[in-house]
Protein backbone atom coordinates (compact mmCIF):
# COMPACT_ATOMS: atom_id res chain seq x y z
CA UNK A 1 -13.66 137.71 -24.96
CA UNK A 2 -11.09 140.35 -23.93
CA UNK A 3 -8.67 141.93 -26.35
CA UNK A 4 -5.70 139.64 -25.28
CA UNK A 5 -7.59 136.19 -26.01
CA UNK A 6 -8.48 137.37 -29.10
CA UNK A 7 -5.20 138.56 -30.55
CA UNK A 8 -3.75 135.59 -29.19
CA UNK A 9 -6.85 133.02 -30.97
CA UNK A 10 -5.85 134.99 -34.19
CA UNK A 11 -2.26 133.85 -34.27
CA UNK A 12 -2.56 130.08 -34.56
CA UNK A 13 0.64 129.02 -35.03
CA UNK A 14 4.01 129.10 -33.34
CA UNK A 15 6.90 128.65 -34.41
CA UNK A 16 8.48 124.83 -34.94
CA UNK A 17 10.58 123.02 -32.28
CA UNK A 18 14.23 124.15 -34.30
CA UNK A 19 13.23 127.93 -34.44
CA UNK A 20 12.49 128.28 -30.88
CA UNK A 21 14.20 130.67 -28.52
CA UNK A 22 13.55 128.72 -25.02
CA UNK A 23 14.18 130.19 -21.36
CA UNK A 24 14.06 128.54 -17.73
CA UNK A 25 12.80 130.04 -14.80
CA UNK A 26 13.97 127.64 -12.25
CA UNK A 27 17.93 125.96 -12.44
CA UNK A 28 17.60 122.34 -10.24
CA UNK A 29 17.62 118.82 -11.59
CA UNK A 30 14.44 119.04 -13.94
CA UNK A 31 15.48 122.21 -15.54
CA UNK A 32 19.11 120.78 -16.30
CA UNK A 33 18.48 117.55 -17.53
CA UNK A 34 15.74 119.19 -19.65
CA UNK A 35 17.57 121.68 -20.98
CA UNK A 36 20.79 119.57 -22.07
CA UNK A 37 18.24 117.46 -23.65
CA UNK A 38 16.66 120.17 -25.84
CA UNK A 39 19.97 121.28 -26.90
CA UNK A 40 20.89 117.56 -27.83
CA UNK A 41 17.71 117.65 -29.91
CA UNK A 42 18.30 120.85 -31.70
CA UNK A 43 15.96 123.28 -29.91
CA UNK A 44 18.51 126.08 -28.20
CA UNK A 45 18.03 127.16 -24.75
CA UNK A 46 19.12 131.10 -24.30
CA UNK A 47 18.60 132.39 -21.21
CA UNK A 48 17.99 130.90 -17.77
CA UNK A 49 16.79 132.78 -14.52
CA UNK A 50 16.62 131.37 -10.95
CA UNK A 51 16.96 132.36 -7.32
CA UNK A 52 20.27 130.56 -7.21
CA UNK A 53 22.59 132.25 -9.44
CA UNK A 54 25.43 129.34 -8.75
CA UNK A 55 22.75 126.69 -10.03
CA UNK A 56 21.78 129.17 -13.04
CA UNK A 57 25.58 129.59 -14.28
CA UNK A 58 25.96 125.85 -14.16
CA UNK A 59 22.86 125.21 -16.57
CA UNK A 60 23.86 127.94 -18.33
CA UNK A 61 27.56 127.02 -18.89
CA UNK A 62 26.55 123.26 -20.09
CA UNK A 63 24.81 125.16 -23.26
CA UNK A 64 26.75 126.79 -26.20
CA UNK A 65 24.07 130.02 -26.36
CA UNK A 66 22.27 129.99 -22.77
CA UNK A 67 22.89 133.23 -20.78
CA UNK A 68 21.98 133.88 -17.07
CA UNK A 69 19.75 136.83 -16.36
CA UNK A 70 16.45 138.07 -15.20
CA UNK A 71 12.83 136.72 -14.88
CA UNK A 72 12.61 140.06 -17.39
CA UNK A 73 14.86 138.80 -19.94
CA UNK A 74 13.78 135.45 -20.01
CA UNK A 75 10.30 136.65 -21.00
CA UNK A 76 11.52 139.31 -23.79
CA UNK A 77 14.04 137.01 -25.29
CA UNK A 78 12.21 133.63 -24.88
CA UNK A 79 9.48 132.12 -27.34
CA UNK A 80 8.82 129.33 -24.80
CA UNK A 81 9.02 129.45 -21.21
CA UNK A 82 9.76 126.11 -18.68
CA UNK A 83 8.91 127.46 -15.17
CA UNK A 84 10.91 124.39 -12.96
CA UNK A 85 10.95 126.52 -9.74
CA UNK A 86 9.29 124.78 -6.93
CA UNK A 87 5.47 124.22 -6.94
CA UNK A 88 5.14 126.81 -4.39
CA UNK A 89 6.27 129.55 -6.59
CA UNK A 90 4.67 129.28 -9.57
CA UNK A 91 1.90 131.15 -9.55
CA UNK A 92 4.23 133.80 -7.80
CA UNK A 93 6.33 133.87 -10.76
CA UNK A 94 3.30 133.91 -12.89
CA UNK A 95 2.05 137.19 -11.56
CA UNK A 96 5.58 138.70 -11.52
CA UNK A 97 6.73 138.33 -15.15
CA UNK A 98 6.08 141.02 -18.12
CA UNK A 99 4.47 138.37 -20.11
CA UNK A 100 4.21 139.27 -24.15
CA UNK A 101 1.42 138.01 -26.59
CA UNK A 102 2.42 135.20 -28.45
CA UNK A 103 4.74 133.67 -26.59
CA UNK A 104 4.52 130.13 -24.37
CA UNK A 105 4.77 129.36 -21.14
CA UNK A 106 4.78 125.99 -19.29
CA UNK A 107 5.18 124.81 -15.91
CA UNK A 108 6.69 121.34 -15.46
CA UNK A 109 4.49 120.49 -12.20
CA UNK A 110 2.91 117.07 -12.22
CA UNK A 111 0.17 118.39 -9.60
CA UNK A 112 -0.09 121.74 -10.43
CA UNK A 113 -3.16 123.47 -12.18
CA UNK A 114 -2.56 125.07 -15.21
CA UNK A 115 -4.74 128.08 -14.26
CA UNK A 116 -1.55 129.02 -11.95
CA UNK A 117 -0.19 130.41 -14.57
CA UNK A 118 -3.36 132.48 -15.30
CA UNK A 119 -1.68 136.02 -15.76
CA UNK A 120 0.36 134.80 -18.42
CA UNK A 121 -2.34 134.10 -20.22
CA UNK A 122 -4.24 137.69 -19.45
CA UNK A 123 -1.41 139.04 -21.26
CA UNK A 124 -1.77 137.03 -24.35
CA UNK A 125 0.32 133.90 -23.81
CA UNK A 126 -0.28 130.43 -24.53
CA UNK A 127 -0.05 128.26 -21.08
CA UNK A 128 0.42 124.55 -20.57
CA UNK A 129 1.73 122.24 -18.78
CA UNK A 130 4.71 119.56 -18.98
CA UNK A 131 5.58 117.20 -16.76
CA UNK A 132 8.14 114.38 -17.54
CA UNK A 133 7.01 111.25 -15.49
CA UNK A 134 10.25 110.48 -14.09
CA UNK A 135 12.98 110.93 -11.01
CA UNK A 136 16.47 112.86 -11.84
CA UNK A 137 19.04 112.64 -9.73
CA UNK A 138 21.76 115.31 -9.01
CA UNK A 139 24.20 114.51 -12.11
CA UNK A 140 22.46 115.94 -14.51
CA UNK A 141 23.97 113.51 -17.79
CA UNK A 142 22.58 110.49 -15.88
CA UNK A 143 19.25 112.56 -15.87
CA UNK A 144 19.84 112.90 -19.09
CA UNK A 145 19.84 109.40 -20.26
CA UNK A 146 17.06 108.66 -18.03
CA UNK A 147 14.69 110.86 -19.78
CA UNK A 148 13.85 108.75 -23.39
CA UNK A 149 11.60 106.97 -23.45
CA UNK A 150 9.59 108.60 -20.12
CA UNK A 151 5.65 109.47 -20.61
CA UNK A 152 5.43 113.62 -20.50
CA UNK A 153 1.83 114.61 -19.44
CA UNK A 154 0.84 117.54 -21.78
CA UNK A 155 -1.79 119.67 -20.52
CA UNK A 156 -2.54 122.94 -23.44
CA UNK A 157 -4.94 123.97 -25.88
CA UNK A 158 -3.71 124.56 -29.60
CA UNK A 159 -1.33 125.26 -31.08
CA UNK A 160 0.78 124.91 -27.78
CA UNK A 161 -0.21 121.12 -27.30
CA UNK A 162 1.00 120.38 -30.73
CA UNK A 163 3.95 121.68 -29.71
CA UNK A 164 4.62 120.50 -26.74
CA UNK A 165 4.02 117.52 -28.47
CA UNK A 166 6.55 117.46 -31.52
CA UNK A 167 8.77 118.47 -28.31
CA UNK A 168 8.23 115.29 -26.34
CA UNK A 169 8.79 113.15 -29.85
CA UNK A 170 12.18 115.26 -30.65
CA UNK A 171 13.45 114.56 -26.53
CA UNK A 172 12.55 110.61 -27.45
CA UNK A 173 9.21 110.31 -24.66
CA UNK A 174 6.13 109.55 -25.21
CA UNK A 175 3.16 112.39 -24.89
CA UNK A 176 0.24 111.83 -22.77
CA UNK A 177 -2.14 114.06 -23.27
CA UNK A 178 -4.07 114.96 -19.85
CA UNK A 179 -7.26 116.48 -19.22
CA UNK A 180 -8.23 119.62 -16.93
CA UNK A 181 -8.90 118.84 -13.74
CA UNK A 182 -6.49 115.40 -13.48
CA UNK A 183 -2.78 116.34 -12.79
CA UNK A 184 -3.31 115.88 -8.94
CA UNK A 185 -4.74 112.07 -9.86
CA UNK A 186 -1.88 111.44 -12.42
CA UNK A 187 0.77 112.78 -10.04
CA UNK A 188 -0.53 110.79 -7.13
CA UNK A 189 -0.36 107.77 -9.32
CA UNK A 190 3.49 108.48 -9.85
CA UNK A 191 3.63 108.61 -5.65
CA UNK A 192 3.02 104.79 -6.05
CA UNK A 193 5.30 103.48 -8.05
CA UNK A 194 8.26 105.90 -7.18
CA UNK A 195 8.08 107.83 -3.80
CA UNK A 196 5.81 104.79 -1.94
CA UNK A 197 8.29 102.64 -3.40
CA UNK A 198 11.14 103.80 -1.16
CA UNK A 199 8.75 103.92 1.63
CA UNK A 200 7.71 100.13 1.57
CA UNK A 201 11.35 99.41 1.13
CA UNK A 202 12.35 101.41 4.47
CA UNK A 203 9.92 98.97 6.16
CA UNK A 204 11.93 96.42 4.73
CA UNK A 205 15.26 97.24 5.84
CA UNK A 206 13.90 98.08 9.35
CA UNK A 207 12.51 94.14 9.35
CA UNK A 208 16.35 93.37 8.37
CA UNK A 209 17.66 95.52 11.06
CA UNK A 210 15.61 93.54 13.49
CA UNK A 211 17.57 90.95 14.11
CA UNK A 212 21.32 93.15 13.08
CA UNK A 213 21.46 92.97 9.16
CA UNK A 214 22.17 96.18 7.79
CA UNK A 215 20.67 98.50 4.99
CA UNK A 216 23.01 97.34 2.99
CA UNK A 217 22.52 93.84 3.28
CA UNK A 218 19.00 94.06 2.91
CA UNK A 219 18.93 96.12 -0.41
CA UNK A 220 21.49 93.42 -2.24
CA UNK A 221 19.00 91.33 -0.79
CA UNK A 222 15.90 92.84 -1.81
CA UNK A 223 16.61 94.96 -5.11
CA UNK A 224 17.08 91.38 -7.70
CA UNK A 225 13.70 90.82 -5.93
CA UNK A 226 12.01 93.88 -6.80
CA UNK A 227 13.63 93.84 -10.38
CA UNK A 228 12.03 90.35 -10.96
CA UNK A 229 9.15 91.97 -9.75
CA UNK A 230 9.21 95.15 -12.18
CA UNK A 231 9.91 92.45 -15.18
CA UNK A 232 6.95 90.46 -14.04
CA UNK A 233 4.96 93.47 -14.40
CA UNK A 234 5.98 94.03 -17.69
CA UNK A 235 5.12 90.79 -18.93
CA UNK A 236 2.19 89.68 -16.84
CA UNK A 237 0.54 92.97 -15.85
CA UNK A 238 -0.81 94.58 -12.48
CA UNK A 239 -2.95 91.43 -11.25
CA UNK A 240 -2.17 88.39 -13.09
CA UNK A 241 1.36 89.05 -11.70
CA UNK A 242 1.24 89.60 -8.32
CA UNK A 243 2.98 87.00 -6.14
CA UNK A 244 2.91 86.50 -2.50
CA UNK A 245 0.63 84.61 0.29
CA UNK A 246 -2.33 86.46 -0.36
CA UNK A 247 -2.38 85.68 -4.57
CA UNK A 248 -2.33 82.30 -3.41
CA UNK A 249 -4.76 82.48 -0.09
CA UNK A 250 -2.33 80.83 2.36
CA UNK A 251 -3.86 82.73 5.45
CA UNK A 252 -1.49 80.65 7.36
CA UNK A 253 1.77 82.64 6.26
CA UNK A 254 0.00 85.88 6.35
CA UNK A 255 -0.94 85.06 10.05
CA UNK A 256 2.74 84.29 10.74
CA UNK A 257 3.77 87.63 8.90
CA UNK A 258 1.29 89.34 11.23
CA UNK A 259 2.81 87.85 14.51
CA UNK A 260 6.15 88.74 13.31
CA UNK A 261 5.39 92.62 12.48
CA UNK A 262 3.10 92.72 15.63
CA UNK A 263 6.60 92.34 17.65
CA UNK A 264 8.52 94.63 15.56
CA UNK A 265 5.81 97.27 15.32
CA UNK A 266 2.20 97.41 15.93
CA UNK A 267 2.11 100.46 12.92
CA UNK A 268 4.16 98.14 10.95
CA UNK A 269 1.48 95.41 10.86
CA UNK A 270 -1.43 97.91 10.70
CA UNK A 271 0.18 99.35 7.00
CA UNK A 272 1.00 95.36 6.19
CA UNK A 273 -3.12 94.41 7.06
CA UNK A 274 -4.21 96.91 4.70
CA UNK A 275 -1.94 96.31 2.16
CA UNK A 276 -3.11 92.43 2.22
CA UNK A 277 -6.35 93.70 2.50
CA UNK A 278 -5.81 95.53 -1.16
CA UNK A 279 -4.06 92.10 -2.52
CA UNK A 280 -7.19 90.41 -1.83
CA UNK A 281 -9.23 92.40 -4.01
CA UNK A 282 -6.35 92.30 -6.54
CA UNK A 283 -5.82 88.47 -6.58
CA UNK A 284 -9.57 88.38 -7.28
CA UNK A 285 -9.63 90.60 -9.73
CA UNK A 286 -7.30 88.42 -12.00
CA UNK A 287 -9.15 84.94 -10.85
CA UNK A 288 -6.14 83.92 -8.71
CA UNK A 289 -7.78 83.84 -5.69
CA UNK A 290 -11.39 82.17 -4.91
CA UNK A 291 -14.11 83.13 -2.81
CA UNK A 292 -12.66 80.54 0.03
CA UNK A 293 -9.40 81.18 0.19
CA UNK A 294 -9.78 85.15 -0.13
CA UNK A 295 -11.97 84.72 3.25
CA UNK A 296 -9.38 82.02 4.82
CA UNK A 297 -7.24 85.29 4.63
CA UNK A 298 -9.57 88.37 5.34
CA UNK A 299 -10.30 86.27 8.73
CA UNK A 300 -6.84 85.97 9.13
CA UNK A 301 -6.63 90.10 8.78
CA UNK A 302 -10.01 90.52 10.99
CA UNK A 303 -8.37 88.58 14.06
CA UNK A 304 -7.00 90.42 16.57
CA UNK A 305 -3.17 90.85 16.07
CA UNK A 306 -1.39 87.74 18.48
CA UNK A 307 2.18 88.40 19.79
CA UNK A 308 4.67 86.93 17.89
CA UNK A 309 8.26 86.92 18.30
CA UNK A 310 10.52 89.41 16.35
């Protein structure tokens, strides 16, 4: 083991979540909304670096003791380090700052690895990562109160992931703790129920558009659906809750809905047959669908596509 590791493995503890001195590399959304939430919970934030020094004096001026300056000063006056720049520039950052022994530093990437931040830890410094599972907007106080109650994925060895822990408790989350080698899997799992989201809705406002509704329209339309949805989730779970032709194997609808995106868009019904084709296996799963009606509608998906109109 080289000298660094084990000067570091002989200090075991850091210091608690109220005696922290905390720095940000990296100013946008994250890094405000986390950083007005750490000063709400008693852990000051004194310095803040990025390469927009507009965005840097506006974190900075939303906290009582936060000063801009340099990637330098954040690591000499900082116990604990967020790096929130983009994902491209971590490990850039990483091999560019004076780390010190001792001290922490954390990347808030959800896909990440934590062996970006490598040269931080040649020098002595505890690395980890910490990602809140969540999306923040631009104004940062409605980030703010979206960030209880959000699952942070904690990726460190000890002491850090204790921590990083007591940290998620004091911000009012819940800590997941995640193994090496997961954070693409866990990120990619956030894709689905946040980014993919938006995505399956855009192919639902197109439909709308179709025959002259507008975006509008369709979301007041749509949104009380999808909230019913989300609620039914809660309460039933993945499976058990799912709704739609395919829980229920009416291959007949599905073979109208099929017709209908054929006209529209032949890519349209392409992403529509394979979602179906996932809904089978899901209805299955939670005994909703039987072994007859789940290949009433897999013929349905098998067929060739017929024209339909729009």
């Amino acid at each position: 083991m080289d000298e660094p590791h084990e000067l570091r493995a002989a200090a075991r503890t850091l210091p608690e979540p109220q005696d922290l001195r905390v720095g940000f590399i990296g100013a946008g959304r994250l890094a405000r909304a986390l950083s007005l939430a750490l000063q709400v919970a008693g852990v000051p934030v004194v310095r803040v670096a990025s390469r927009s020094q507009a965005s840097a004096r506006a974190l900075a001026d939303a906290l009582p003791d936060c000063r801009v300056g340099t990637l330098q000063a954040v690591a000499r006056d900082c116990d604990l380090v967020f790096l929130t720049s983009p994902d491209a520039l971590i490990a850039e950052i990483a091999c560019a700052v004076p780390w010190r022994m001792g001290q922490s530093v954390v990347h808030c990437s959800g896909a990440t690895p934590v062996a970006a931040l490598q040269p931080a830890a040649a020098a002595g410094a505890w690395i980890g990562g910490f990602h809140p599972l969540q999306a923040f907007g631009a104004d940062p106080r409605a980030a703010l109160a979206s960030l209880p109650g959000c699952t942070v994925a904690i990726e460190a060895e000890p002491p850090l992931d204790d921590l990083l822990h007591a940290l998620t408790r004091r911000l009012g989350c819940v800590g997941l703790t995640l193994p090496p080698g997961a954070r693409a899997r866990y990120h990619a799992s956030g894709g689905y129920a946040s980014q993919h989201i938006h995505v399956l809705l855009a192919e639902a406002v197109r439909l709308w558009q179709s025959w002259g509704a507008t975006e509008q329209q369709a979301l007041d339309a749509l949104l009380p659906l999808l909230r019913g949805t989300l609620e039914s989730l809660a309460h039933s779970g993945v499976a058990a809750g799912m709704p739609g032709p395919v829980s229920r194997g009416d291959a007949g609808t599905v073979r109208l809905h099929r017709q209908a995106l054929q006209a529209v868009d032949p890519d349209m019904r392409d992403l529509y047959d394979r979602l179906c084709r996932r809904g089978v296996d899901l209805a299955r799963q939670a005994g909703r669908l039987d072994a007859a009606g789940a290949v009433g509608v897999e013929q349905v998906l098998d067929a060739s596509p017929e024209p339909g109109a729009p």
